[in-house]
N, C-alpha and C. Protein backbone atom coordinates (compact mmCIF):
# COMPACT_ATOMS: atom_id res chain seq x y z
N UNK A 1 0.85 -1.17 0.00
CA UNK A 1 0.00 0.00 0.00
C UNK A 1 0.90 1.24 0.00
N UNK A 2 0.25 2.15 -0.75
CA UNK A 2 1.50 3.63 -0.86
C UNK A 2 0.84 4.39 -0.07
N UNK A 3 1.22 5.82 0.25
CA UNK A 3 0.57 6.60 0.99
C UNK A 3 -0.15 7.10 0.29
N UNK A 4 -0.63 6.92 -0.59
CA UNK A 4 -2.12 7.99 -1.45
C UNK A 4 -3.42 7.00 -1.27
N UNK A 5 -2.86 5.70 -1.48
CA UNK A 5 -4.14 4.88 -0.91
C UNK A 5 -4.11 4.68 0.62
N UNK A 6 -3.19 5.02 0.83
CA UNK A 6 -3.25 4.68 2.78
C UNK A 6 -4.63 6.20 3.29
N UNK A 7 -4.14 7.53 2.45
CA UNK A 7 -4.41 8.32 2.94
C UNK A 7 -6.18 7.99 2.83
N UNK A 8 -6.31 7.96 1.37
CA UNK A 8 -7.54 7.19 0.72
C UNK A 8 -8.84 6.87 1.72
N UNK A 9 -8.31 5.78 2.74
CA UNK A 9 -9.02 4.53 3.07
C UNK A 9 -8.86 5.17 4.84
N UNK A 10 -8.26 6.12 5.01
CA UNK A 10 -8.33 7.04 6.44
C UNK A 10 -10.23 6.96 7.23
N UNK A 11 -10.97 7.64 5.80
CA UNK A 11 -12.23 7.48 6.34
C UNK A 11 -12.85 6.21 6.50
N UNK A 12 -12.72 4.94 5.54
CA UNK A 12 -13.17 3.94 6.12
C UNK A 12 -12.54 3.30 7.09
N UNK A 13 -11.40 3.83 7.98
CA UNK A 13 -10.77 3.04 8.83
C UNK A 13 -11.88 3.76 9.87
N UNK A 14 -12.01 5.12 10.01
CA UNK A 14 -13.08 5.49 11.00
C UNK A 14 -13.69 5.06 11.10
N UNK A 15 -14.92 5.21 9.87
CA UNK A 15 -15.73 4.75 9.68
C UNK A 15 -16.07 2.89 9.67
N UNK A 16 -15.23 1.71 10.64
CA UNK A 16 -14.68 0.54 10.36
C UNK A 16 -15.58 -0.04 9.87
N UNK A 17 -15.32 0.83 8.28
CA UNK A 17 -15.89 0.01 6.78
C UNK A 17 -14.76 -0.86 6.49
N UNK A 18 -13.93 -1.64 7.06
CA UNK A 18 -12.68 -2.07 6.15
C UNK A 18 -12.71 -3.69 6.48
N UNK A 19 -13.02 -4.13 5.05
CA UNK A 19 -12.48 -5.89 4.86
C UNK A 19 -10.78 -5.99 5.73
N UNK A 20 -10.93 -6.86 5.87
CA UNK A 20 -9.58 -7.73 7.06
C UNK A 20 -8.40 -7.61 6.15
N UNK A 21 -8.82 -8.21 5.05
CA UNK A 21 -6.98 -7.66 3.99
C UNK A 21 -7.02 -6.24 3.91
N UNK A 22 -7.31 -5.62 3.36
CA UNK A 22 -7.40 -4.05 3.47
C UNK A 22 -6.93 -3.18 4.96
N UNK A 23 -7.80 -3.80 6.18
CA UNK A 23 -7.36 -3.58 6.91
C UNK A 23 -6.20 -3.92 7.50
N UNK A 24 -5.24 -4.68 7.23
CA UNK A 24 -4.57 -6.02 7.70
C UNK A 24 -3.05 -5.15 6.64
N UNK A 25 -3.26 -4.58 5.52
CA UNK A 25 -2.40 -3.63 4.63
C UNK A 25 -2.22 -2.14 5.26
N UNK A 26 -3.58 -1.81 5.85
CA UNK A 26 -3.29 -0.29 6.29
C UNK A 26 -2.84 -0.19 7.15
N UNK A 27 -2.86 -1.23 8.09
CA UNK A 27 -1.88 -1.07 9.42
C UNK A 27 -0.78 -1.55 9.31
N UNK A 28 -0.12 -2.78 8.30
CA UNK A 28 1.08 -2.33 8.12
C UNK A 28 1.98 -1.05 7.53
N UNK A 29 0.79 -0.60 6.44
CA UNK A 29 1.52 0.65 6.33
C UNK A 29 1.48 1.81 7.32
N UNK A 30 0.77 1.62 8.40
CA UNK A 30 0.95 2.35 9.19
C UNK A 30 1.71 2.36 10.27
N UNK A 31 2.26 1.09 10.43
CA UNK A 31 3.68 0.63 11.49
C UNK A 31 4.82 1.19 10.70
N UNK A 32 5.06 1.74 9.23
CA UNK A 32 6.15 1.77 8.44
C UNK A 32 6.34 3.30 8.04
N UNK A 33 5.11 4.06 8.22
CA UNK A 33 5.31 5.32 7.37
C UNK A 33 4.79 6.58 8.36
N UNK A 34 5.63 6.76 9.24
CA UNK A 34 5.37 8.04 10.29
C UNK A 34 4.45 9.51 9.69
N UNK A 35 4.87 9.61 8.45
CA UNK A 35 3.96 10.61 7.76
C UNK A 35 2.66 10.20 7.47
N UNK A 36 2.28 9.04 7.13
CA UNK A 36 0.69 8.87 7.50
C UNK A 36 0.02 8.39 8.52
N UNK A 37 1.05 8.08 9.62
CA UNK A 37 0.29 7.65 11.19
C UNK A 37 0.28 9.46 11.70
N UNK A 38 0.88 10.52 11.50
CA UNK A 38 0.67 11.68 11.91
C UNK A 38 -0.81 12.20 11.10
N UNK A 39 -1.05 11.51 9.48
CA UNK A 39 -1.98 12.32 8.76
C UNK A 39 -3.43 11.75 9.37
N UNK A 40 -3.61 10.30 9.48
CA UNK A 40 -4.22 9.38 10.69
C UNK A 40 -4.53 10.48 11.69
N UNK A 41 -3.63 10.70 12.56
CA UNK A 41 -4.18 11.47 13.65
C UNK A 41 -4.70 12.91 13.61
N UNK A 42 -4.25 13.37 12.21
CA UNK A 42 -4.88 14.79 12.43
C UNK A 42 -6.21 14.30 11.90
N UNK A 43 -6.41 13.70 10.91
CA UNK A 43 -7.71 13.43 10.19
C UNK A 43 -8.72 12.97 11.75
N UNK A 44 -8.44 12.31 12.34
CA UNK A 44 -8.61 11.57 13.53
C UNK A 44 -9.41 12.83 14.43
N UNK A 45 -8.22 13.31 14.47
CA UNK A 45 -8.59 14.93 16.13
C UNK A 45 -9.56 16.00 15.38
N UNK A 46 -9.42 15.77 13.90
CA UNK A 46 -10.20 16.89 13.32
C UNK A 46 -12.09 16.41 13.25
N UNK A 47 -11.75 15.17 12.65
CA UNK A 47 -13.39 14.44 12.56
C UNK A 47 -14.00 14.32 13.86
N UNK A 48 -13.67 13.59 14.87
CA UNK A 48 -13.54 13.45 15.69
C UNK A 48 -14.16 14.42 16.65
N UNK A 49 -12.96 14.82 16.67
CA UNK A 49 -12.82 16.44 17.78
C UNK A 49 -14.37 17.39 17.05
N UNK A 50 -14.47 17.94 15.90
CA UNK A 50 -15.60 18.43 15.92
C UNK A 50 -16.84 17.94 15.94
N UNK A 51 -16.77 16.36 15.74
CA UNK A 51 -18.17 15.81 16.14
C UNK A 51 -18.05 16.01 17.61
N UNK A 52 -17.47 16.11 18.98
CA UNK A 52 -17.64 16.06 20.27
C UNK A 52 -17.82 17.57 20.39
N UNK A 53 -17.43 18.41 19.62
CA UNK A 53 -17.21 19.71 20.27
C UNK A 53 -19.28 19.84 19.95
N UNK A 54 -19.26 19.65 18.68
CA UNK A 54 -20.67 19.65 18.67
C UNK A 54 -21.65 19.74 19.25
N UNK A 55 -21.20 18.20 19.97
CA UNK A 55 -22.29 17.44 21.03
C UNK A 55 -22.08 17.74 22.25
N UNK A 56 -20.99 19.01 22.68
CA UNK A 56 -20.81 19.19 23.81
C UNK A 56 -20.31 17.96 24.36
N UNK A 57 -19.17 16.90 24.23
CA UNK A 57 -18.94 15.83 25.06
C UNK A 57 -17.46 16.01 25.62
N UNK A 58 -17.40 15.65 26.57
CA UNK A 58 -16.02 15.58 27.16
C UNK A 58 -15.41 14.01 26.32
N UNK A 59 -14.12 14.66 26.09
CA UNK A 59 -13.25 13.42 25.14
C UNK A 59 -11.70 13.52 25.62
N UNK A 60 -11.40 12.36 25.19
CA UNK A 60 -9.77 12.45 25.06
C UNK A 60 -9.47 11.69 23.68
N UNK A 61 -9.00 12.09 22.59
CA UNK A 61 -9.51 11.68 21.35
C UNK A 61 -7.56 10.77 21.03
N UNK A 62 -7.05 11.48 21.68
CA UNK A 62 -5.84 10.52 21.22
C UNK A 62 -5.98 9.15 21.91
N UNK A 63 -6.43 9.33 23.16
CA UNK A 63 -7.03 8.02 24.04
C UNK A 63 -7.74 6.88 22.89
N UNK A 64 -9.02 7.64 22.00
CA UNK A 64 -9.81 7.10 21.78
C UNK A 64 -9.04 6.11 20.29
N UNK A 65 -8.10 7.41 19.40
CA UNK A 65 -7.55 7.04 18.52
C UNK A 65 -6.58 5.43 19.28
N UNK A 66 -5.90 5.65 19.99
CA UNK A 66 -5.18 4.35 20.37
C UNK A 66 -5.94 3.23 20.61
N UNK A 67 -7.46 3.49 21.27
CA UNK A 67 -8.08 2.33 21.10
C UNK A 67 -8.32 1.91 20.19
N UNK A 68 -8.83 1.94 19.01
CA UNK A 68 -9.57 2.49 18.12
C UNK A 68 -8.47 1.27 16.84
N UNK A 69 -7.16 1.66 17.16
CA UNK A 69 -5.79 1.16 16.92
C UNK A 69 -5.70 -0.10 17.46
N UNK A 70 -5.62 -0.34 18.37
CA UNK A 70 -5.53 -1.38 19.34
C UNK A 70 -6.26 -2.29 18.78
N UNK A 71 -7.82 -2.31 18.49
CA UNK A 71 -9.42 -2.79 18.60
C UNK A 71 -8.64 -3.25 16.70
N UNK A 72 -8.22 -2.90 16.15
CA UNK A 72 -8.18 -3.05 14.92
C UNK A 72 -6.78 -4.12 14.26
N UNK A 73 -5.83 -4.13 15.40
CA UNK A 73 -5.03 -5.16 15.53
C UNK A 73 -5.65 -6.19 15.89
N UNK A 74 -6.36 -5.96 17.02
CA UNK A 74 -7.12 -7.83 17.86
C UNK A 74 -7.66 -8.26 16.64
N UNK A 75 -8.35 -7.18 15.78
CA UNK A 75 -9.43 -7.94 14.89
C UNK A 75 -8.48 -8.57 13.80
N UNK A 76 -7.27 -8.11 13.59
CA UNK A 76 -6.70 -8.78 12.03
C UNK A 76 -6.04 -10.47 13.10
N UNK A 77 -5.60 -9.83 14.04
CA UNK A 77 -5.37 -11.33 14.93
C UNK A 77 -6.32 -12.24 15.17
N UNK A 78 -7.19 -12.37 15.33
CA UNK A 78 -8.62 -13.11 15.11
C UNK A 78 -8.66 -13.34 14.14
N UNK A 79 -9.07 -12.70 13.31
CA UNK A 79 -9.40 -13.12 11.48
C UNK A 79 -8.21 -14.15 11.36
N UNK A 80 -7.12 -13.36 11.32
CA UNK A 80 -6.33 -14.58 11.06
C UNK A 80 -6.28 -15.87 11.17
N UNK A 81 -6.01 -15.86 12.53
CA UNK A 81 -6.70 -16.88 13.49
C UNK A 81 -7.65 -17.75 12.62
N UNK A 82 -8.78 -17.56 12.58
CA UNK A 82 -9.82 -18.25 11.80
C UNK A 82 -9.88 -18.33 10.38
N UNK A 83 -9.01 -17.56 9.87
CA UNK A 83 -8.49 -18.11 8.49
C UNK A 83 -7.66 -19.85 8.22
N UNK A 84 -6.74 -19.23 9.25
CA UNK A 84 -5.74 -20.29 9.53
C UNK A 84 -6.28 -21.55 9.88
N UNK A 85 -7.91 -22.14 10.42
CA UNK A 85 -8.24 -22.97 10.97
C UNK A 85 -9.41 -23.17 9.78
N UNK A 86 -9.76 -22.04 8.89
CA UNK A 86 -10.78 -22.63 8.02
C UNK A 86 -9.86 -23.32 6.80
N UNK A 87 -8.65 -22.55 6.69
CA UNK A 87 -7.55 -23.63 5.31
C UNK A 87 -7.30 -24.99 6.36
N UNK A 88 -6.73 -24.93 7.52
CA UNK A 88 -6.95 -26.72 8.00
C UNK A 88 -8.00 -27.59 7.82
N UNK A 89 -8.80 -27.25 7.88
CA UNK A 89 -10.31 -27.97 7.95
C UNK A 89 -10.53 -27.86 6.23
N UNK A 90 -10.31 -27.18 5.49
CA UNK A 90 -10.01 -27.92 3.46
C UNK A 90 -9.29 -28.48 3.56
N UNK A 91 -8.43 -28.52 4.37
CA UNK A 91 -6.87 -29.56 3.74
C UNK A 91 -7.36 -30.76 4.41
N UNK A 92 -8.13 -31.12 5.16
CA UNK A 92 -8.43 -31.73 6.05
C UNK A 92 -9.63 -32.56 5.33
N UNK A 93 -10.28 -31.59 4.94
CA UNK A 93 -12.18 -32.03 4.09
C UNK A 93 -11.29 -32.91 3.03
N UNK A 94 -9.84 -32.10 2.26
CA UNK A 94 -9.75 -32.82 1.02
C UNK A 94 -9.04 -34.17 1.32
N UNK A 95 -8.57 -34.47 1.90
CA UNK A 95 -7.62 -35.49 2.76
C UNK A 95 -8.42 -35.96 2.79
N UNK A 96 -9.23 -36.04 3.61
CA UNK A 96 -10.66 -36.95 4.10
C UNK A 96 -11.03 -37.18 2.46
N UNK A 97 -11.12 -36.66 1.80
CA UNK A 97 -12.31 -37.44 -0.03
C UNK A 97 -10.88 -37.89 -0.58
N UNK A 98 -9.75 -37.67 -0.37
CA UNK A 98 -8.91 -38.46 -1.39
C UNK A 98 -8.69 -39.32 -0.61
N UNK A 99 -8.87 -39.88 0.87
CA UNK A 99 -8.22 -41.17 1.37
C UNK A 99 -10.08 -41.82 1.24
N UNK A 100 -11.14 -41.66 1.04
CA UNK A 100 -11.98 -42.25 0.52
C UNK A 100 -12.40 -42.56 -0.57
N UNK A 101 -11.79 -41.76 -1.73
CA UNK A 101 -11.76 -42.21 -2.91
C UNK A 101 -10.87 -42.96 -3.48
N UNK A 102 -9.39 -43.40 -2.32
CA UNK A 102 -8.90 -44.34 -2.68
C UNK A 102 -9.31 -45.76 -2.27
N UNK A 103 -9.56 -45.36 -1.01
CA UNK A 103 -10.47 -46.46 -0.15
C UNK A 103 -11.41 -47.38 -1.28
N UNK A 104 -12.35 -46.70 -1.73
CA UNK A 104 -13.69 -47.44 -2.64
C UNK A 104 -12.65 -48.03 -4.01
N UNK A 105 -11.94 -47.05 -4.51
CA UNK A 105 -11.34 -47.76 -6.15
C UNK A 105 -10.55 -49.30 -5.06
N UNK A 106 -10.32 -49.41 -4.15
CA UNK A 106 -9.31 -50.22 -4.10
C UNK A 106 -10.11 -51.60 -3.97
């Protein structure tokens, strides 16, 4: 991912519109490229920050951004996770029909 699509996909990371590869790309590019984890946070304090100022709410928005961060790692660790156990269980389904389809020819 470059930084023009990193910058791109800023609102659906808010907005957590983002499929698991997509998401799973923007946060590596965001462990790698200090100029768009800063553009992240202004986009972040600006959306953010004037939806609370709005609503009159007390916030701590870098707080919220780190969760926000956090909540979006567990999820590519999970997905994974259950990626990794739905390819065992094909390799597994197919194993299972080729040791029965040798089974019957024999």
């Amino acid at each position: 991912m470059d930084c023009k699509e990193f910058e791109r996909l800023i609102p659906d990371f808010m907005g957590k519109k983002m499929d698991h590869y997509t998401m799973k790309s923007f946060m590596g590019h965001l462990d790698r490229c200090a100029d768009c984890r800063e553009e992240l946070i202004i986009q972040f304090l600006v959306t953010e920050g004037i939806q609370r100022l709005e609503d009159g709410n007390v916030f701590d928005l870098q707080k919220e951004l780190d969760l926000r961060l956090e909540e979006a790692k567990r999820g590519i660790r999970f997905r994974g996770r259950i990626l990794q156990v739905v390819f065992a269980m094909q390799i597994l389904a197919v194993s299972l029909m080729a040791g029965i389809a040798v089974w019957i020819l024999l």
